[in-house]
Each structure stands twice: as structure tokens, then as C-alpha cells.
C-alpha atoms as a PDB file:
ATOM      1  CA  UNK A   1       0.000   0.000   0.000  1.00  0.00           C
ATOM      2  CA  UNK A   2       1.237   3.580  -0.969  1.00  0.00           C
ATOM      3  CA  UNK A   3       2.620   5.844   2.016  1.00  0.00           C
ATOM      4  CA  UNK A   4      -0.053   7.717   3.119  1.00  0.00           C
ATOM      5  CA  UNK A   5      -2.996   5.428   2.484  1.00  0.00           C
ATOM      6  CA  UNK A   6      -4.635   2.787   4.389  1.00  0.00           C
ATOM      7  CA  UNK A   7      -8.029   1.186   4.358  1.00  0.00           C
ATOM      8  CA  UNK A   8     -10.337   2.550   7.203  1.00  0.00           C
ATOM      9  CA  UNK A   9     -13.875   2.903   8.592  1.00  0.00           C
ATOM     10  CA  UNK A  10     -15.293   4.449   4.954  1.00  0.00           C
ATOM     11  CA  UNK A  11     -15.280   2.810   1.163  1.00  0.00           C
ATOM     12  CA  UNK A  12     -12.316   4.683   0.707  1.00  0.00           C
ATOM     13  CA  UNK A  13      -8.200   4.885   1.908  1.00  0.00           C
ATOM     14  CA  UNK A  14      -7.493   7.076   4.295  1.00  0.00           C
ATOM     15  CA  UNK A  15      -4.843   9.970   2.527  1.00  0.00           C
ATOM     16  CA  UNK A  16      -2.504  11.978   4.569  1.00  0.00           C
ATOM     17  CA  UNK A  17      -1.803  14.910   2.743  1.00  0.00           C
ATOM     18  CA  UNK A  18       0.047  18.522   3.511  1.00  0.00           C
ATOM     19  CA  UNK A  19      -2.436  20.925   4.945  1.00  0.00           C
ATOM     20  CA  UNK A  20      -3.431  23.872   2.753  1.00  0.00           C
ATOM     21  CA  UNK A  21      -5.064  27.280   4.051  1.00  0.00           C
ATOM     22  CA  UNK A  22      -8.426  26.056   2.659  1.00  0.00           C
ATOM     23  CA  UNK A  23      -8.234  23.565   5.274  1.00  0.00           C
ATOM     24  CA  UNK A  24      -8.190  26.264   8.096  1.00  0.00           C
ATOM     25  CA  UNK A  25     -11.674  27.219   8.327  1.00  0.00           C
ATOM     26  CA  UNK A  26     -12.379  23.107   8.786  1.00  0.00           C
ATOM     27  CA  UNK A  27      -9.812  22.896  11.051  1.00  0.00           C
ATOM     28  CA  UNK A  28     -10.954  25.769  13.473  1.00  0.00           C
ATOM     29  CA  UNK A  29     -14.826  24.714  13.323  1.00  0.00           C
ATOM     30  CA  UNK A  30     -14.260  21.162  13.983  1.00  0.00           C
ATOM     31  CA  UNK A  31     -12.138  21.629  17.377  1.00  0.00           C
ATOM     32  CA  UNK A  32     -14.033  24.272  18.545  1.00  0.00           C
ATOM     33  CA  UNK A  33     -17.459  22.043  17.886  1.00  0.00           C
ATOM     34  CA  UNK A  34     -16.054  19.010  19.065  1.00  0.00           C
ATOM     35  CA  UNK A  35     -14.226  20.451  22.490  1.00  0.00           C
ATOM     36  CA  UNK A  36     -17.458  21.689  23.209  1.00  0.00           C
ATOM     37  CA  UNK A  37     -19.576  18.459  22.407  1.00  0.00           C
ATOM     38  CA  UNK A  38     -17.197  16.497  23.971  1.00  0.00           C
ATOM     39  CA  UNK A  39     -15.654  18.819  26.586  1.00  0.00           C
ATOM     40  CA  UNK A  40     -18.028  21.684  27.171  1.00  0.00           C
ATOM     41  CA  UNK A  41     -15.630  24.671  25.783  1.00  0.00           C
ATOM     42  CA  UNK A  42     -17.077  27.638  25.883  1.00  0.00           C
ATOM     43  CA  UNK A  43     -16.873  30.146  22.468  1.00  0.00           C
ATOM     44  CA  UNK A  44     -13.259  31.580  23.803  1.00  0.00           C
ATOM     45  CA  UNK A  45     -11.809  27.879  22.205  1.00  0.00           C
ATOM     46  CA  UNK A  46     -12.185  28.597  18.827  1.00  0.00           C
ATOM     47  CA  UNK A  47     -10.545  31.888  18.722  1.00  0.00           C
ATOM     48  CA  UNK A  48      -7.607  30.074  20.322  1.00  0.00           C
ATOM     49  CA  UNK A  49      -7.178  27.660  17.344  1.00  0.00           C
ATOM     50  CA  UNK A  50      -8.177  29.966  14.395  1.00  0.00           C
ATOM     51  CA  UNK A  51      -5.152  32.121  15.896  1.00  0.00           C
ATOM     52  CA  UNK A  52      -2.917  29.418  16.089  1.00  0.00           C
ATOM     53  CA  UNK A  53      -4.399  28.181  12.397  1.00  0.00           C
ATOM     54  CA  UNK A  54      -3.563  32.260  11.061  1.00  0.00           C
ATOM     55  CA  UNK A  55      -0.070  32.213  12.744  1.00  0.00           C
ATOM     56  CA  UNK A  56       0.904  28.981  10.974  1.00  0.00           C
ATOM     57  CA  UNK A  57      -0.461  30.363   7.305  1.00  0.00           C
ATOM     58  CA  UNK A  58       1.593  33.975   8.000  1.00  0.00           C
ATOM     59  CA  UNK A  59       5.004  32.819   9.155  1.00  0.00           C
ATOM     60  CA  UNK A  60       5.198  29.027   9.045  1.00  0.00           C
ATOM     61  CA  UNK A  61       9.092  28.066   7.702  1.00  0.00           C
ATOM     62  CA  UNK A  62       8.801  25.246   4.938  1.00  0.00           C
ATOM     63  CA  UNK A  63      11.842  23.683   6.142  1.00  0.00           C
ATOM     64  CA  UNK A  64      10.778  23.015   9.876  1.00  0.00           C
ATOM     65  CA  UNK A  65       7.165  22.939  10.140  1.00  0.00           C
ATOM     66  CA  UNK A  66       4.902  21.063   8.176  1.00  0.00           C
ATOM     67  CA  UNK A  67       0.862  20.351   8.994  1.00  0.00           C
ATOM     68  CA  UNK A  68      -0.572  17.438   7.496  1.00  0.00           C
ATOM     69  CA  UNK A  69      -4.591  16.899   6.682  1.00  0.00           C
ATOM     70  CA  UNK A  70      -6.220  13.343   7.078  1.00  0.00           C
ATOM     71  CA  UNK A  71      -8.716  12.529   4.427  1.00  0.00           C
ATOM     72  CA  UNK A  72     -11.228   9.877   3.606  1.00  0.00           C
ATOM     73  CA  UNK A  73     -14.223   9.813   0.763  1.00  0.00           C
ATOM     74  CA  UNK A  74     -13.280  13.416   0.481  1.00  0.00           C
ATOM     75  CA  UNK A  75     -13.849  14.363   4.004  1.00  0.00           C
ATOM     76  CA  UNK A  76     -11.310  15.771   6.005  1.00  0.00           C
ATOM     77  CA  UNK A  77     -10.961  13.382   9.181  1.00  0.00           C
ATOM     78  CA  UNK A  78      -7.431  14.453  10.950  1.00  0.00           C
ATOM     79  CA  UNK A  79      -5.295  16.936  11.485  1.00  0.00           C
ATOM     80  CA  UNK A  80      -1.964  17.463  12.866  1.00  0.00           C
ATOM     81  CA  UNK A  81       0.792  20.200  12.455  1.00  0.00           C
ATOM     82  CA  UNK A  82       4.652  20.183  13.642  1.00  0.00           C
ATOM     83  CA  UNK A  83       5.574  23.949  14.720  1.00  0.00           C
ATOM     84  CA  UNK A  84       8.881  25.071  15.904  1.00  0.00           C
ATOM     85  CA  UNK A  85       8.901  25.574  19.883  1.00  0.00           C
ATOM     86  CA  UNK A  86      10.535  28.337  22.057  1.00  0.00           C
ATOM     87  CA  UNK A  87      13.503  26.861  21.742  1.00  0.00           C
ATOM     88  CA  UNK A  88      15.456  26.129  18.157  1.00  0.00           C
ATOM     89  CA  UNK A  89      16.192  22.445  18.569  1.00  0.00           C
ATOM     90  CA  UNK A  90      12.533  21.422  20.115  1.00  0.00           C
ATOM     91  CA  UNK A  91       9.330  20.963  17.549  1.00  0.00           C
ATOM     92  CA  UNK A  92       5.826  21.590  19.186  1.00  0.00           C
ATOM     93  CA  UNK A  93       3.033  19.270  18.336  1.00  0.00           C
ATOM     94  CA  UNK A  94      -0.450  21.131  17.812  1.00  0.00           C
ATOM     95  CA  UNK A  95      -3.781  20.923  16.383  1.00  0.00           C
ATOM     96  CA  UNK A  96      -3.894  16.832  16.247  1.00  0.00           C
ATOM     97  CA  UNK A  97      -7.633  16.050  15.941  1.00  0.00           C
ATOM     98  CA  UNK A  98      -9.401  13.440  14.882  1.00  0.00           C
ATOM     99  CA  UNK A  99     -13.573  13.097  14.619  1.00  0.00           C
ATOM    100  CA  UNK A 100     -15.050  10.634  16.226  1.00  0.00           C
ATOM    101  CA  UNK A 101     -16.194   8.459  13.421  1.00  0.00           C
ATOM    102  CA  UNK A 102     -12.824   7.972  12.270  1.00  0.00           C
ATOM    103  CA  UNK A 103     -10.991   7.292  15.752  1.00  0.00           C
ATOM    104  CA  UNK A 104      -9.604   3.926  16.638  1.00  0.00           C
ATOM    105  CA  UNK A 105      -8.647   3.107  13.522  1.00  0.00           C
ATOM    106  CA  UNK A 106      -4.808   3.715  13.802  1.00  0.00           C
ATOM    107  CA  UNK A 107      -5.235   6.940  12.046  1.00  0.00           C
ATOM    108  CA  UNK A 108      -3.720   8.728  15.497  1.00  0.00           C
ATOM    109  CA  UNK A 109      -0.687   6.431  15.213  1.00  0.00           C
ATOM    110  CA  UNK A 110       0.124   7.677  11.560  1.00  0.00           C
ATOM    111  CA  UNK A 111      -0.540  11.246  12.077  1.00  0.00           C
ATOM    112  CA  UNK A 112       2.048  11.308  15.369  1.00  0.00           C
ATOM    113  CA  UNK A 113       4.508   9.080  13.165  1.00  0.00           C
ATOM    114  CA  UNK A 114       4.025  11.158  10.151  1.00  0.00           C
ATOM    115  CA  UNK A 115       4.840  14.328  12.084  1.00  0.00           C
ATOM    116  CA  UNK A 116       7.220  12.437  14.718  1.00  0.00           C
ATOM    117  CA  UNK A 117       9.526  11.686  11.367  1.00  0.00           C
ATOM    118  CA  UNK A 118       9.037  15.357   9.990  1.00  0.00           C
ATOM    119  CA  UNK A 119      10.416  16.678  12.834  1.00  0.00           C
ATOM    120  CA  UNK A 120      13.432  14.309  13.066  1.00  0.00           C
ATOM    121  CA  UNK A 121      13.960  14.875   9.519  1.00  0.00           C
ATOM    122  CA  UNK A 122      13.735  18.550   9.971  1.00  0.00           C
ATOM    123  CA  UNK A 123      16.712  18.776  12.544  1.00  0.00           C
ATOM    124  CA  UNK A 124      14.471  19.114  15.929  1.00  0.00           C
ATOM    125  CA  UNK A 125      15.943  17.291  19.084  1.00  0.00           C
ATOM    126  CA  UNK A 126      12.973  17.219  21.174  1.00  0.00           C
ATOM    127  CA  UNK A 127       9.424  17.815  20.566  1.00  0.00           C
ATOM    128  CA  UNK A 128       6.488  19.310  23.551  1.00  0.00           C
ATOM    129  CA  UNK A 129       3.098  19.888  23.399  1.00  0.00           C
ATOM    130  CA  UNK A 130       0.247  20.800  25.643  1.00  0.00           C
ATOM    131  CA  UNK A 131      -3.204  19.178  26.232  1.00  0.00           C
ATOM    132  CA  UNK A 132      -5.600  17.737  28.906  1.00  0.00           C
ATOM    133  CA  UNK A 133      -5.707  14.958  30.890  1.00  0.00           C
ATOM    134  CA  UNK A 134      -9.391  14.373  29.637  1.00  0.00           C
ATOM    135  CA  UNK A 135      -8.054  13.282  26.689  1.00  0.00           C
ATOM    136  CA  UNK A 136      -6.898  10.077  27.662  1.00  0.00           C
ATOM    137  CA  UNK A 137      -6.681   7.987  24.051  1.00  0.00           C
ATOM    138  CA  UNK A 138      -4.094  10.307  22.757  1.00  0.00           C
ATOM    139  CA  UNK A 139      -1.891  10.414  26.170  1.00  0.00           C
ATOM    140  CA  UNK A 140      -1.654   7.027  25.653  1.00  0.00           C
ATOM    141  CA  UNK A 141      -0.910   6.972  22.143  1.00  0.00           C
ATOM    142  CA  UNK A 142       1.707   9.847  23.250  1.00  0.00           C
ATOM    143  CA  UNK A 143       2.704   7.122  26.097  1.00  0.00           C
ATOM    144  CA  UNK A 144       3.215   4.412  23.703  1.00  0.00           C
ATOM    145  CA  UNK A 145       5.648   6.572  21.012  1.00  0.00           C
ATOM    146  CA  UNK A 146       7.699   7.403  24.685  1.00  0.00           C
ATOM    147  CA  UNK A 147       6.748  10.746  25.060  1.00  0.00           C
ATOM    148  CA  UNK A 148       6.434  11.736  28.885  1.00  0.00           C
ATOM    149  CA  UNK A 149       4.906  14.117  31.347  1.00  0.00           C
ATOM    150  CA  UNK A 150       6.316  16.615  32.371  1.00  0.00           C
ATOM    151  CA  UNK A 151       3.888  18.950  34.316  1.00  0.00           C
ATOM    152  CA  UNK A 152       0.023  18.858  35.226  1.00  0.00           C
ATOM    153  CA  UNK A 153      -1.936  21.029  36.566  1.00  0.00           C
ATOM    154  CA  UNK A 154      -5.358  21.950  37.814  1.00  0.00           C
ATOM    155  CA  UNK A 155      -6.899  25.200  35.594  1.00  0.00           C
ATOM    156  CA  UNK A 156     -10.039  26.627  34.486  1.00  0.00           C
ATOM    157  CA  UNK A 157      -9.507  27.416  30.629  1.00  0.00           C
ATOM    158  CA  UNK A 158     -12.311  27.222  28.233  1.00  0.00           C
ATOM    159  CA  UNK A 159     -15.065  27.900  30.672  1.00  0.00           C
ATOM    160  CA  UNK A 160     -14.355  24.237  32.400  1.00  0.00           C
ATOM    161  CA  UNK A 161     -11.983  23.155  34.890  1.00  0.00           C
ATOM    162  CA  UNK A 162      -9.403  21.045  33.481  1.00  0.00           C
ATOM    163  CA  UNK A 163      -6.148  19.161  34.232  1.00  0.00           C
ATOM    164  CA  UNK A 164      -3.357  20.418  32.055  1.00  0.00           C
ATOM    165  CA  UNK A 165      -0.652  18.789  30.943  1.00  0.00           C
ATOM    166  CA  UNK A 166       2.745  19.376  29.105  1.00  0.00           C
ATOM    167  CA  UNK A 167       4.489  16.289  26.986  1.00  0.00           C
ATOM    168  CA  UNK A 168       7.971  16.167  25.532  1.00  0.00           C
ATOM    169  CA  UNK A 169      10.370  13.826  23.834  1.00  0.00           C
ATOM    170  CA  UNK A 170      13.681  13.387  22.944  1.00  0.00           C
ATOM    171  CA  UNK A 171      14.000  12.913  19.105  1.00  0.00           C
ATOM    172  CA  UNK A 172      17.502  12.281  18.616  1.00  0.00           C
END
């Protein structure tokens, strides 16, 4: 099977392909409608991503970041983007969704790899992100590829109390 395609839940392969800015409206409706479905966000969520969706379209550097778009039967399923962090040689992980109808599939497992190997690729030593304890199928995905915790902590964000937590790992 060609890189990038696998058989899933739908008639079709799934395709992981490079995001492109007509993706970002998509991208920024989906997590804000399904962190407050699933999470009860309130409306300050969205803002949040669409910024972080913007930033990445303005000043993203082709060499070291990348963002990659999950797609089956023409929907858009996944996302996931690789951004540089505050520090040169670390890569932050951001904006990996999936919806529900296309989650334990395996898709999660080739969107970290996919942007796991960018970031290797690209030169980064370590990579971070930030998310909730809530969401406890990805922290184990992120357990199984060795990432570990590095800080939680209680905080109200979103409208909703939440556990916080920061990830890294070593790359190289």
C-alpha cells in the first residue's frame, strides 16, 4: 500500500496529505465544535485555534514545520501540524484532531509518526506539546511513542476546569 494510504472505517483509503489554508476554516470549526460536544468549551476555544491556524499560514518556515490533513471519501478526518517551539532544537506538536467516526482506527498512530519523522527529519531534538488529561486515548498513544509528562496542573480554561498537561520527547 502507498505511504499515506490505508483502508479505514469508509469505502475509501485514508490519505494523509500537507495541509493547505483552505483547510483552516475546517480545522478551526471542527475543534471548537467538538471540544465543546465532547468537553463543554465555551466560544473563547475557537478563537484560540483559528489564531494558532492564522499564525501557521503567516510565518510558518517550509523547512521546519509542516501540517498534514487526514482525508477519507473526500472528508477531512485528521489533522496534525509540527511547529517550531521556544527553543530552536525542540518541535511543538499542535492541532492533532481526529472526529469521532474515524478514531480507533490507527489513524492517530500515523498522524504522530508522520509528524514524529518530519520533525526528526527537519533537525528538531525534542518535541512538547500541551493538552488535557481528559483526553486520555491520545496520552496514551503519546505514552506508547515514549513521550512523557512533564507537568500537570489543575486550571479553568475554556469555561471548564481542566487538568493540564505538558508532553515532551527526545527525538535524537
Amino acid at each position: 500500500m502507498a505511504r499515506g494510504r490505508r483502508r479505514g472505517w469508509g469505502m475509501e483509503e485514508i490519505i494523509i496529505r500537507p495541509f493547505e489554508e483552505t483547510d483552516a476554516e475546517w480545522i478551526v470549526e471542527r475543534h471548537a465544535t467538538l471540544y465543546a460536544e465532547a468537553e463543554g468549551f465555551d466560544g473563547s476555544f475557537g478563537p484560540l485555534v483559528a489564531g494558532l491556524v492564522a499564525d501557521y499560514i503567516d510565518h510558518a518556515d517550509p523547512v521546519r514545520e509542516r501540517a498534514w490533513i487526514a482525508e477519507q471519501d473526500g472528508r477531512r478526518i485528521g489533522s496534525i501540524f509540527c511547529c517550531h517551539g521556544k527553543a530552536r532544537d525542540t518541535a511543538k506538536l499542535r492541532l492533532f484532531l481526529i472526529v469521532p467516526e474515524a478514531r480507533g482506527q490507527g489513524l492517530g498512530h500515523r498522524l504522530l509518526d508522520q509528524c514524529m519523522s518530519f520533525a526528526r527529519e527537519a533537525g528538531y531534538r525534542r518535541m512538547e506539546l500541551w493538552t488535557h488529561e481528559s483526553h486520555r486515548a491520545a496520552c496514551a498513544l503519546y505514552q506508547k511513542f515514549g513521550w512523557r509528562l512533564t507537568e500537570a496542573r489543575p486550571v479553568r480554561s475554556f469555561g471548564v476546569d481542566l487538568i493540564e498537561q505538558a508532553w515532551e520527547i527526545e527525538l535524537q
